[in-house]
PDB file of N, CA and C in Angstrom:
ATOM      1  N   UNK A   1       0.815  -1.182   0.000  1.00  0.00           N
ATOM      2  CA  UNK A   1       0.000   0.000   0.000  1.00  0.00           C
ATOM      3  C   UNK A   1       0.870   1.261   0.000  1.00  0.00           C
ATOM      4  N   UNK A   2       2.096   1.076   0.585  1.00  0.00           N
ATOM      5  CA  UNK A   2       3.229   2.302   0.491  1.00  0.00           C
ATOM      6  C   UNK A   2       3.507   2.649  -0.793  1.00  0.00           C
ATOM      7  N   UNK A   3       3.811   1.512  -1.661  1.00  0.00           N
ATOM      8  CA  UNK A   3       3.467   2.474  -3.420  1.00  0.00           C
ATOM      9  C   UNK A   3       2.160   2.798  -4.091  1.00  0.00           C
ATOM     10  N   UNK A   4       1.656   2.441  -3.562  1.00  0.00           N
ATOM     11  CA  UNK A   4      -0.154   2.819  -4.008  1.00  0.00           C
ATOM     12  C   UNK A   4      -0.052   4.651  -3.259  1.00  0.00           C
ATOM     13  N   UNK A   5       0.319   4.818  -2.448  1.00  0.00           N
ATOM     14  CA  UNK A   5       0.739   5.935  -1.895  1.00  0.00           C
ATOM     15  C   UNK A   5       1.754   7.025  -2.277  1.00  0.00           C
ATOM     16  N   UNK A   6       2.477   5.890  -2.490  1.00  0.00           N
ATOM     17  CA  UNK A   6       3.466   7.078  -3.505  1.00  0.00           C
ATOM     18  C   UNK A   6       2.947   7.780  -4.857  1.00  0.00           C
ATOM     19  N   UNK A   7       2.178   6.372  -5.412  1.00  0.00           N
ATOM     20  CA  UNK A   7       1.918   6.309  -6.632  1.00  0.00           C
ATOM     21  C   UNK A   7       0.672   7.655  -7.331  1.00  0.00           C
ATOM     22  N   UNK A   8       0.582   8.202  -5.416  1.00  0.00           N
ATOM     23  CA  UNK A   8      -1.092   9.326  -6.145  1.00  0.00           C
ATOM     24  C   UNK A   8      -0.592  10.327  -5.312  1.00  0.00           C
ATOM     25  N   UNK A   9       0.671  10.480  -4.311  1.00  0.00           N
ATOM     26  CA  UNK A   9       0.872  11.955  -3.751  1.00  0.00           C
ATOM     27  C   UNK A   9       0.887  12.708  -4.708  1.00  0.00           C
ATOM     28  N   UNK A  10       0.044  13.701  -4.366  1.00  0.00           N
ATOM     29  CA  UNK A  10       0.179  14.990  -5.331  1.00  0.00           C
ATOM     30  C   UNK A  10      -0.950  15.012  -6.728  1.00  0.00           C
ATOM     31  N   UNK A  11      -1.050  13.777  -6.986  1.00  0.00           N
ATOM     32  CA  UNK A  11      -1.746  13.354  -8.177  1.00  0.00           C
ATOM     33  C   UNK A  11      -3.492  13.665  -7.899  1.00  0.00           C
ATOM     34  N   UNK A  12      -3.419  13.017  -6.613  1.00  0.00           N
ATOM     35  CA  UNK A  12      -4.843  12.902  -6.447  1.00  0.00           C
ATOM     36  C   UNK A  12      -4.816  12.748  -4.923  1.00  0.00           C
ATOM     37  N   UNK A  13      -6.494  12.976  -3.848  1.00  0.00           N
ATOM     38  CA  UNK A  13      -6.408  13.672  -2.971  1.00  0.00           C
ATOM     39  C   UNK A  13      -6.217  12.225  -2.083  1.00  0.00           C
ATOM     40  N   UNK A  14      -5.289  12.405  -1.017  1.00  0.00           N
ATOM     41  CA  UNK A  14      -5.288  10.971  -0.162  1.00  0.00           C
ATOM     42  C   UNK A  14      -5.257  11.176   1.344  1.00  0.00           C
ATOM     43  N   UNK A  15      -6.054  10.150   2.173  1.00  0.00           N
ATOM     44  CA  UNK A  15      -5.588  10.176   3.442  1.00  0.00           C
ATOM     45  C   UNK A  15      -5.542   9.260   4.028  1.00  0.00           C
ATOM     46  N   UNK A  16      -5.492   9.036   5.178  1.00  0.00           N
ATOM     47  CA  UNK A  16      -5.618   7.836   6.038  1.00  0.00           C
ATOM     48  C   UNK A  16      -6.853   7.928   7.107  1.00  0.00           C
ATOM     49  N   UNK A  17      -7.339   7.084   7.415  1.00  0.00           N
ATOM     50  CA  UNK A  17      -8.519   7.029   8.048  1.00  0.00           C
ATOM     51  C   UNK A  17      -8.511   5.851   8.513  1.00  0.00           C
ATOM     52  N   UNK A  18      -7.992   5.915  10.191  1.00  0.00           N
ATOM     53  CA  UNK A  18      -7.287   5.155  11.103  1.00  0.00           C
ATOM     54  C   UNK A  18      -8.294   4.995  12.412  1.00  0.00           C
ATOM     55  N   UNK A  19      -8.904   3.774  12.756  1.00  0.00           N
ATOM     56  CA  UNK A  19      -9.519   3.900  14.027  1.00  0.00           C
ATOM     57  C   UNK A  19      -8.331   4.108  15.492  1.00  0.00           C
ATOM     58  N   UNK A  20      -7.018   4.102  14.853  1.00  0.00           N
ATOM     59  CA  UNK A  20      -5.907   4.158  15.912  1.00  0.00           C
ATOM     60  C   UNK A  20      -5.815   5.408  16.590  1.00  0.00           C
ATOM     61  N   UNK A  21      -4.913   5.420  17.719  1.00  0.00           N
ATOM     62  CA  UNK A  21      -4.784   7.046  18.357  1.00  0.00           C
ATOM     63  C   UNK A  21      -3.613   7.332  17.404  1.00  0.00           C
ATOM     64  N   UNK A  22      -3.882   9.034  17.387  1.00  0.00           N
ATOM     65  CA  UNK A  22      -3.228   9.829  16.379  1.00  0.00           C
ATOM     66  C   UNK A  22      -1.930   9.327  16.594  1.00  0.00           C
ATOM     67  N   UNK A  23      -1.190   9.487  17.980  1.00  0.00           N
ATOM     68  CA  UNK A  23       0.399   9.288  18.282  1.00  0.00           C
ATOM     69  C   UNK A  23       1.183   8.250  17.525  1.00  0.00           C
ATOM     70  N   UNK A  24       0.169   7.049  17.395  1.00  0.00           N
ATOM     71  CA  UNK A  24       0.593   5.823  17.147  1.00  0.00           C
ATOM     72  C   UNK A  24       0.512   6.065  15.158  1.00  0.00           C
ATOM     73  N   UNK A  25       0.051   5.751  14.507  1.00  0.00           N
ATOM     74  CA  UNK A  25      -0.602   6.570  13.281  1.00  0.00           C
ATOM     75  C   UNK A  25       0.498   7.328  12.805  1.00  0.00           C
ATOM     76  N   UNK A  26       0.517   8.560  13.312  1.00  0.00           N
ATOM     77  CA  UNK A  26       1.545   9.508  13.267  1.00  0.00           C
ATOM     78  C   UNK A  26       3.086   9.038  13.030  1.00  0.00           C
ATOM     79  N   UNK A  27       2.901   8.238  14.253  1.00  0.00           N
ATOM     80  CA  UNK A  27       4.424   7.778  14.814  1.00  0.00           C
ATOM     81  C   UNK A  27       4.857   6.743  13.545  1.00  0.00           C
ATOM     82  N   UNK A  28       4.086   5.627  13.285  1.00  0.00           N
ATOM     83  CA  UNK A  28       4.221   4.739  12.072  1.00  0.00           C
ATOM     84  C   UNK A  28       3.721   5.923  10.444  1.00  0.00           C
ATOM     85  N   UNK A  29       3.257   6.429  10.288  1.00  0.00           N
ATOM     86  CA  UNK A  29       3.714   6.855   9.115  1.00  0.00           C
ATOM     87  C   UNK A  29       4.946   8.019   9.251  1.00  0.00           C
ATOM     88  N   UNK A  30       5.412   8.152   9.984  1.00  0.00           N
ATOM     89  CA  UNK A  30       6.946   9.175  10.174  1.00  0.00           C
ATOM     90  C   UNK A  30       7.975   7.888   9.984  1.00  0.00           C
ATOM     91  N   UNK A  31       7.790   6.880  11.095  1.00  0.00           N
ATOM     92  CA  UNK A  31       9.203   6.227  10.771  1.00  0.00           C
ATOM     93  C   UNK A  31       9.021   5.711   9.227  1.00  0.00           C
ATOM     94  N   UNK A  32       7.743   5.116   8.287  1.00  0.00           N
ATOM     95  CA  UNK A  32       8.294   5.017   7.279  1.00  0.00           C
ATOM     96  C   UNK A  32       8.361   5.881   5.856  1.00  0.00           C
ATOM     97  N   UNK A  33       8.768   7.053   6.441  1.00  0.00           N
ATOM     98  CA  UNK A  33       8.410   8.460   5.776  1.00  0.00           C
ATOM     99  C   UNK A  33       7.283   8.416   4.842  1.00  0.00           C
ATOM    100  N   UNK A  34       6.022   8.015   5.309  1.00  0.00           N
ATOM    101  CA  UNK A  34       5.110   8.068   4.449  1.00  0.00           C
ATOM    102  C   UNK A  34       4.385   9.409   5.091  1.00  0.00           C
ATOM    103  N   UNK A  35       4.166   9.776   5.896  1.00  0.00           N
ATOM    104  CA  UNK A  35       3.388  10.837   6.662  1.00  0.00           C
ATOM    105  C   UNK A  35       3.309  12.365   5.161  1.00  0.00           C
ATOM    106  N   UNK A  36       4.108  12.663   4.761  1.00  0.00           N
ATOM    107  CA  UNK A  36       4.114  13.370   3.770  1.00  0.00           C
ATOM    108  C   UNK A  36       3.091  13.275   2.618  1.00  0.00           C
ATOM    109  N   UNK A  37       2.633  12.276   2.562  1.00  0.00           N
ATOM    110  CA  UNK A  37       2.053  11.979   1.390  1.00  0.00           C
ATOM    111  C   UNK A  37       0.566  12.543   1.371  1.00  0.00           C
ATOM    112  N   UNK A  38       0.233  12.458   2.704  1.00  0.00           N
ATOM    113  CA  UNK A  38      -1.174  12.498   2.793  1.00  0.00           C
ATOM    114  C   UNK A  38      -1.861  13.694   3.589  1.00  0.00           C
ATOM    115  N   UNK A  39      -2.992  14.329   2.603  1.00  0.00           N
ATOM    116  CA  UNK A  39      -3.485  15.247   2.849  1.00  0.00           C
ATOM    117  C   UNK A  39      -4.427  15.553   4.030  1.00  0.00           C
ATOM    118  N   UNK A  40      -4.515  14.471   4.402  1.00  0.00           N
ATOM    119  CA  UNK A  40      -5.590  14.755   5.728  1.00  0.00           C
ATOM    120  C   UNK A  40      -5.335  13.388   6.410  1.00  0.00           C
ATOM    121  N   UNK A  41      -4.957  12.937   8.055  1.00  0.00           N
ATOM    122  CA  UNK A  41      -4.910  12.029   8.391  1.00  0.00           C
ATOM    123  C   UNK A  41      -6.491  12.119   9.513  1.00  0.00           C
ATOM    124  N   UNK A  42      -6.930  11.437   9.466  1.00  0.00           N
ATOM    125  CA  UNK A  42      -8.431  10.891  10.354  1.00  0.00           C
ATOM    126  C   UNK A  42      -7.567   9.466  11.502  1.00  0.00           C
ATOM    127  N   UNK A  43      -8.113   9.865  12.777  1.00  0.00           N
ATOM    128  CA  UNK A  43      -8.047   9.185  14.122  1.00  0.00           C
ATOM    129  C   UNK A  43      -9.184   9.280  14.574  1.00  0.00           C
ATOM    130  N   UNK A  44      -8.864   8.064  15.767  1.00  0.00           N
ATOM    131  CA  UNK A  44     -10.448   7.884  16.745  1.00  0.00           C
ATOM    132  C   UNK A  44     -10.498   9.172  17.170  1.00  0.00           C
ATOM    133  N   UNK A  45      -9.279   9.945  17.648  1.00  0.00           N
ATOM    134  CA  UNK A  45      -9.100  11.468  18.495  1.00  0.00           C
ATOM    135  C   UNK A  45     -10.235  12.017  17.713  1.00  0.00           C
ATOM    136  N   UNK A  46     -10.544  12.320  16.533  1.00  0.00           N
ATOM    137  CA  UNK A  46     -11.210  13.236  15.482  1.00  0.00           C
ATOM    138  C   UNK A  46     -12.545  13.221  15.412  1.00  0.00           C
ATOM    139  N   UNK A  47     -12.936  11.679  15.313  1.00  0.00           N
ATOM    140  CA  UNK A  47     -14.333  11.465  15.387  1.00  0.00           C
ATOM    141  C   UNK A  47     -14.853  10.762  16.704  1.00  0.00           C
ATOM    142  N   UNK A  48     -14.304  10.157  17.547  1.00  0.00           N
ATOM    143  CA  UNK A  48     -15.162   9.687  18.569  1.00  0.00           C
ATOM    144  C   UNK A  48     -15.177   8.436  18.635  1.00  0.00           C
ATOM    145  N   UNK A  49     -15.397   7.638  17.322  1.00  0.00           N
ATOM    146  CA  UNK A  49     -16.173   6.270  17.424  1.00  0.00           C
ATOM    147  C   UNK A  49     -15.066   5.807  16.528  1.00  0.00           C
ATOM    148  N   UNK A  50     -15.266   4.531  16.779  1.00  0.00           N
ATOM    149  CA  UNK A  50     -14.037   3.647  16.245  1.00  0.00           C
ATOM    150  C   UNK A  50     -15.133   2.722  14.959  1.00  0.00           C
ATOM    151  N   UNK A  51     -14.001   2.314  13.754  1.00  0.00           N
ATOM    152  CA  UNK A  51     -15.000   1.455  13.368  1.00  0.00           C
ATOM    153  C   UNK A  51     -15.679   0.380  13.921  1.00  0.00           C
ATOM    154  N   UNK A  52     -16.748  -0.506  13.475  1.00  0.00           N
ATOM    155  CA  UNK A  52     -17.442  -0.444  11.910  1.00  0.00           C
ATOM    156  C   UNK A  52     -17.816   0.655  11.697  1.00  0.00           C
ATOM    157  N   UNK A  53     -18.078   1.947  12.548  1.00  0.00           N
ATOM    158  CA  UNK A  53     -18.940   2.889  12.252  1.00  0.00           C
ATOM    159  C   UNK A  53     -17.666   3.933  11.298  1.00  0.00           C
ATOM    160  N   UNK A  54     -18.673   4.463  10.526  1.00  0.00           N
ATOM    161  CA  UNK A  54     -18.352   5.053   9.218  1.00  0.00           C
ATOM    162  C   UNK A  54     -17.892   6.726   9.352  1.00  0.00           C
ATOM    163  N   UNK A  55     -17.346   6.814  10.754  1.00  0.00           N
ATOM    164  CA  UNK A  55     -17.406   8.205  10.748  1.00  0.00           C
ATOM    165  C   UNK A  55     -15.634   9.036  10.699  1.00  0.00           C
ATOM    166  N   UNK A  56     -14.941   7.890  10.411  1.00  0.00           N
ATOM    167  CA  UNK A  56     -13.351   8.134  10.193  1.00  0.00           C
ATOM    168  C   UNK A  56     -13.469   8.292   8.931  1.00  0.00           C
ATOM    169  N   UNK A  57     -14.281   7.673   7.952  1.00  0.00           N
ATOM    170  CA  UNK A  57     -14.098   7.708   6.672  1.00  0.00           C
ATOM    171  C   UNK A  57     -14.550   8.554   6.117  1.00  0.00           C
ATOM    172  N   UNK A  58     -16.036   9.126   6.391  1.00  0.00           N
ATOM    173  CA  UNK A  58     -16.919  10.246   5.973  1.00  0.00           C
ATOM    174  C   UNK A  58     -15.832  11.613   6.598  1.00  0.00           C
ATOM    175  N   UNK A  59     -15.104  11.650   8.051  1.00  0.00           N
ATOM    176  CA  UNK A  59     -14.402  12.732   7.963  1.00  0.00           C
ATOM    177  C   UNK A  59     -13.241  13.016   7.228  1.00  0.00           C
ATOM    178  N   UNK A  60     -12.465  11.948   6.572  1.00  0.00           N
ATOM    179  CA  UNK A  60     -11.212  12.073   6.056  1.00  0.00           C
ATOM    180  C   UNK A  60     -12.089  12.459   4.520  1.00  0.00           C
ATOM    181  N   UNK A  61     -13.536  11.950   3.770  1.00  0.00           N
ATOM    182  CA  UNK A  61     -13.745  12.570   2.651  1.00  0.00           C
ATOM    183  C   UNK A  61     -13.871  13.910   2.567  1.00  0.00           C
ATOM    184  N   UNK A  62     -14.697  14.324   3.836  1.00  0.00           N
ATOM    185  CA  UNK A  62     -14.834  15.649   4.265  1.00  0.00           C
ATOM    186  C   UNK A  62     -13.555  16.903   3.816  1.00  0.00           C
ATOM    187  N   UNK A  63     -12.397  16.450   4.565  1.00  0.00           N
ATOM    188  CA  UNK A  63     -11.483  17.124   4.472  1.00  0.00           C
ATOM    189  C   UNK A  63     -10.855  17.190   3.653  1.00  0.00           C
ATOM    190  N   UNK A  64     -11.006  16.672   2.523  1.00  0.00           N
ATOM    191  CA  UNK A  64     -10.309  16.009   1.162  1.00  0.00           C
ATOM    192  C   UNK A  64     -11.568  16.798   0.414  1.00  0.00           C
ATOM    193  N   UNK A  65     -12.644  16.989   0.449  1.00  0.00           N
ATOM    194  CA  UNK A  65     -13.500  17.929  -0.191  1.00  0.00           C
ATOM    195  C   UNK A  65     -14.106  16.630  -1.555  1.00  0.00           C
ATOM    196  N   UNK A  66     -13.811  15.627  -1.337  1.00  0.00           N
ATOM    197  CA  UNK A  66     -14.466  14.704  -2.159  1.00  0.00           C
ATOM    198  C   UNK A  66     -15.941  14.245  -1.775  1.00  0.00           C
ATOM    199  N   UNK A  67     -16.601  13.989  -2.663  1.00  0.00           N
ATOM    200  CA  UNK A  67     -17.845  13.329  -1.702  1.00  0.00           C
ATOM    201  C   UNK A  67     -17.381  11.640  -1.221  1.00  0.00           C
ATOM    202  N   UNK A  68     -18.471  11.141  -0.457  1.00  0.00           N
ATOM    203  CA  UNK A  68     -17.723   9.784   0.095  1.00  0.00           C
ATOM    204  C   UNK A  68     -18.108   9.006  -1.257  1.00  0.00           C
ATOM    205  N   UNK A  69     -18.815   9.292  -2.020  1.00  0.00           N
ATOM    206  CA  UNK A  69     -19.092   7.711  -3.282  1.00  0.00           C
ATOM    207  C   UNK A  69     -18.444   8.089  -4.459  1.00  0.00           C
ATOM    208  N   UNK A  70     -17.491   9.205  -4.265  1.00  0.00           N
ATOM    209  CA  UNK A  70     -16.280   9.274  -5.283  1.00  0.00           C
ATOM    210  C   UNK A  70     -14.865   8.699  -4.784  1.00  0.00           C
ATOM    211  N   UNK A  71     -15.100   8.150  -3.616  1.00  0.00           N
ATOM    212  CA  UNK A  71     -14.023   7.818  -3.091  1.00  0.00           C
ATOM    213  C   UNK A  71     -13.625   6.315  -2.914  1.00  0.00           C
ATOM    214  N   UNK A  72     -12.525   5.830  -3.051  1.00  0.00           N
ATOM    215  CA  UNK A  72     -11.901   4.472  -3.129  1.00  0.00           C
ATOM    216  C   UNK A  72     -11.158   4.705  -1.578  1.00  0.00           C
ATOM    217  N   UNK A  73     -11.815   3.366  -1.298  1.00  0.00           N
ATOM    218  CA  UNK A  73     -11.118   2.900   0.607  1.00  0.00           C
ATOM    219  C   UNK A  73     -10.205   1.469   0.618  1.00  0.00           C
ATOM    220  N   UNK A  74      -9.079   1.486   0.768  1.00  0.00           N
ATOM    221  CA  UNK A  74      -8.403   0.628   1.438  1.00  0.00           C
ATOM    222  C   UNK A  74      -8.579   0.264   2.598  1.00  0.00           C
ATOM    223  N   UNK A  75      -8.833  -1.302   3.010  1.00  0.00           N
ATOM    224  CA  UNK A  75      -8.661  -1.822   4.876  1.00  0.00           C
ATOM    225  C   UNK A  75      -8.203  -2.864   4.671  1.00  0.00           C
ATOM    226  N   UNK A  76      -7.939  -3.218   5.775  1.00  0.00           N
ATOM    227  CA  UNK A  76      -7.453  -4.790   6.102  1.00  0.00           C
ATOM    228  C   UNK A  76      -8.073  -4.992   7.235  1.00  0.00           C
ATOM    229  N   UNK A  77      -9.462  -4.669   7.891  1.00  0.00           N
ATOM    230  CA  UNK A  77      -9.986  -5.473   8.885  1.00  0.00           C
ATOM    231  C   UNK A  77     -11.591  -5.749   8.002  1.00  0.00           C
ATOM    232  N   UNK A  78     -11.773  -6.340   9.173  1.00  0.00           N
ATOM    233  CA  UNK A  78     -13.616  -6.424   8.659  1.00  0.00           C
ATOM    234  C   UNK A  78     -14.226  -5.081   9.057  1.00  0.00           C
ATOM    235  N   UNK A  79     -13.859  -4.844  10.484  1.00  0.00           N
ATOM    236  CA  UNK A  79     -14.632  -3.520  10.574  1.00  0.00           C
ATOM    237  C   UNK A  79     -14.369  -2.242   9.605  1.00  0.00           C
ATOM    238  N   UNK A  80     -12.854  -2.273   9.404  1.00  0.00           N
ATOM    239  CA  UNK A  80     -12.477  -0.939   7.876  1.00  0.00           C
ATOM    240  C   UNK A  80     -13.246  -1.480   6.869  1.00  0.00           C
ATOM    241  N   UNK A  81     -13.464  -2.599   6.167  1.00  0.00           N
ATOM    242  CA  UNK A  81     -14.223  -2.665   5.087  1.00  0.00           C
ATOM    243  C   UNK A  81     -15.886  -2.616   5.250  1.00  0.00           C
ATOM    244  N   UNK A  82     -16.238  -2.713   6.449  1.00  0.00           N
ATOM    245  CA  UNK A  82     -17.231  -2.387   6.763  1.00  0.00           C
ATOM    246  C   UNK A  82     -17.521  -0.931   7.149  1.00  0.00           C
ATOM    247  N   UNK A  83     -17.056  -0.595   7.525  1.00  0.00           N
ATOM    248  CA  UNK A  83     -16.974   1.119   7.589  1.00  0.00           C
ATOM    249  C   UNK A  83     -17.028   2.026   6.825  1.00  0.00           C
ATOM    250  N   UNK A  84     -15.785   1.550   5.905  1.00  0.00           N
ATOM    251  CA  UNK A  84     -15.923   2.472   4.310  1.00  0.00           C
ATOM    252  C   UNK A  84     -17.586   1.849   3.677  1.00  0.00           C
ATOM    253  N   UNK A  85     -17.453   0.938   3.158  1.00  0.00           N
ATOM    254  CA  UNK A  85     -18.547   0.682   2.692  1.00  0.00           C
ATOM    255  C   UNK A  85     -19.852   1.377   3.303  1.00  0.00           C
ATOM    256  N   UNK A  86     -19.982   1.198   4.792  1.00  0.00           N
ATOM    257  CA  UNK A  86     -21.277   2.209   5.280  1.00  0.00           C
ATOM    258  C   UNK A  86     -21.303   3.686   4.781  1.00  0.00           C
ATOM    259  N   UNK A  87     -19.977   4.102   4.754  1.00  0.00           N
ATOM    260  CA  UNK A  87     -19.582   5.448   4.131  1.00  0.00           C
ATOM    261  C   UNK A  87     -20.435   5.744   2.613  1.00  0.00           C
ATOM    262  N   UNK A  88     -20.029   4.797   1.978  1.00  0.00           N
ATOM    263  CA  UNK A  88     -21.001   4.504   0.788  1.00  0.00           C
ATOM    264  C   UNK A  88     -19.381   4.722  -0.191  1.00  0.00           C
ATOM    265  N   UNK A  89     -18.669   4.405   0.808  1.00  0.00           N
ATOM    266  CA  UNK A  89     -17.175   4.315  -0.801  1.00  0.00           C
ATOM    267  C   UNK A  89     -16.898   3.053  -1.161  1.00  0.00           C
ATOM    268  N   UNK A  90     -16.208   2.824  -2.264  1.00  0.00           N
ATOM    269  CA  UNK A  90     -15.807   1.779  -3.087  1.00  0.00           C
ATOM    270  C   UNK A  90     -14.887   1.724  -2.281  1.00  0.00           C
ATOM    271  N   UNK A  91     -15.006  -0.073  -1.712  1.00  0.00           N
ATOM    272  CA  UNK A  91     -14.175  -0.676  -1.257  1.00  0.00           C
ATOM    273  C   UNK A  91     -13.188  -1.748  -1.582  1.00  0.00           C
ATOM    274  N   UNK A  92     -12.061  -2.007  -0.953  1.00  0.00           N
ATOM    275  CA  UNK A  92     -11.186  -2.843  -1.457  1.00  0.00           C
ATOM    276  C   UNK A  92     -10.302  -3.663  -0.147  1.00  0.00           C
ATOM    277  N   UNK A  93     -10.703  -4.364  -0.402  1.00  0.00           N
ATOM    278  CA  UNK A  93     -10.066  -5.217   0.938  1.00  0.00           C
ATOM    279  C   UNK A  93      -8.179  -5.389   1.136  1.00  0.00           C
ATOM    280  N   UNK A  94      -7.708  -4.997   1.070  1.00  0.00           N
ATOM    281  CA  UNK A  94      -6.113  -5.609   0.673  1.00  0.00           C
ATOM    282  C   UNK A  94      -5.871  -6.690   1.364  1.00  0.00           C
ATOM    283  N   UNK A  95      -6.853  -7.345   2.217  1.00  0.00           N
ATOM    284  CA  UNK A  95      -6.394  -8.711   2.433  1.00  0.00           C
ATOM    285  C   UNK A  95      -6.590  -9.889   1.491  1.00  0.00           C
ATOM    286  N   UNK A  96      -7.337  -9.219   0.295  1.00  0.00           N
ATOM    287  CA  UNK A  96      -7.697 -10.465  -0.664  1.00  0.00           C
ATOM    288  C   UNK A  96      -6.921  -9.931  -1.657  1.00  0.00           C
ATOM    289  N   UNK A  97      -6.253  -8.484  -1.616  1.00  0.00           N
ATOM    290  CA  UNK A  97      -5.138  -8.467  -2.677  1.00  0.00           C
ATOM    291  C   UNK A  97      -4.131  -9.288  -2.174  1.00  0.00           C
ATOM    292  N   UNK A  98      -3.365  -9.079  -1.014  1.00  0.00           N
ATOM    293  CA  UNK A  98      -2.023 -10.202  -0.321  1.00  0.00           C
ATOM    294  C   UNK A  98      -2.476 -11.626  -0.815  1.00  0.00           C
ATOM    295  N   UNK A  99      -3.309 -11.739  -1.222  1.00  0.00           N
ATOM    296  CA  UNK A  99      -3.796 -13.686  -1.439  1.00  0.00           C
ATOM    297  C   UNK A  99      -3.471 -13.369  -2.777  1.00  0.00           C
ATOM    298  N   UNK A 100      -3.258 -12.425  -3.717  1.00  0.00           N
ATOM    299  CA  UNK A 100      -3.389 -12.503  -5.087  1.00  0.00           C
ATOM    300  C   UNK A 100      -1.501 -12.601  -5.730  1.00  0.00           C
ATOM    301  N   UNK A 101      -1.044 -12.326  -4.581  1.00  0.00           N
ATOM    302  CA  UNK A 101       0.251 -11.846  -5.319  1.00  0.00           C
ATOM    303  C   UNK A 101       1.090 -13.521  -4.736  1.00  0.00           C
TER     304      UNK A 101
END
């Protein structure tokens, strides 16, 4: 997902939308200098509720000024793919991409 990231900084609008606390989040996209890339990072700190509920995802579209059903979501849990999807974005599991490669 780190070149899927590289692959749209700047290109097109990206964030992360993390049920994690910001510190932690933060802390892992700094050590692998990805933190740069992305235009808006979303934490539980931000919205309150952790997934399944859809409200990390609807705020990171928010801030990105996209609507949520123009938007493509990456997760790797059940609750992130359940979340985005409540959001009403096109989802993509990357745990059934790792089975593909």
């Amino acid at each position: 997902m780190a070149s899927l990231a590289r692959s749209y900084a700047g290109k097109l609008p990206i964030a992360v939308a993390s049920g994690g606390q910001r510190v932690h989040v933060e802390g892992s996209l700094t050590a692998t200098n990805l933190i740069g890339l992305f235009d808006a990072i979303v934490t539980l700190e931000d919205v309150g509720v952790g997934k399944p509920d859809p409200a990390v995802y609807l705020k990171a579209a928010e801030l990105l000024g996209v609507p949520p059903d123009e938007c493509l979501a990456f997760d790797d849990t059940e609750e992130g793919v359940d979340a985005a999807t409540r959001a009403g974005m096109v989802t993509i599991d990357v745990r059934q991409l790792a089975a593909l490669v």
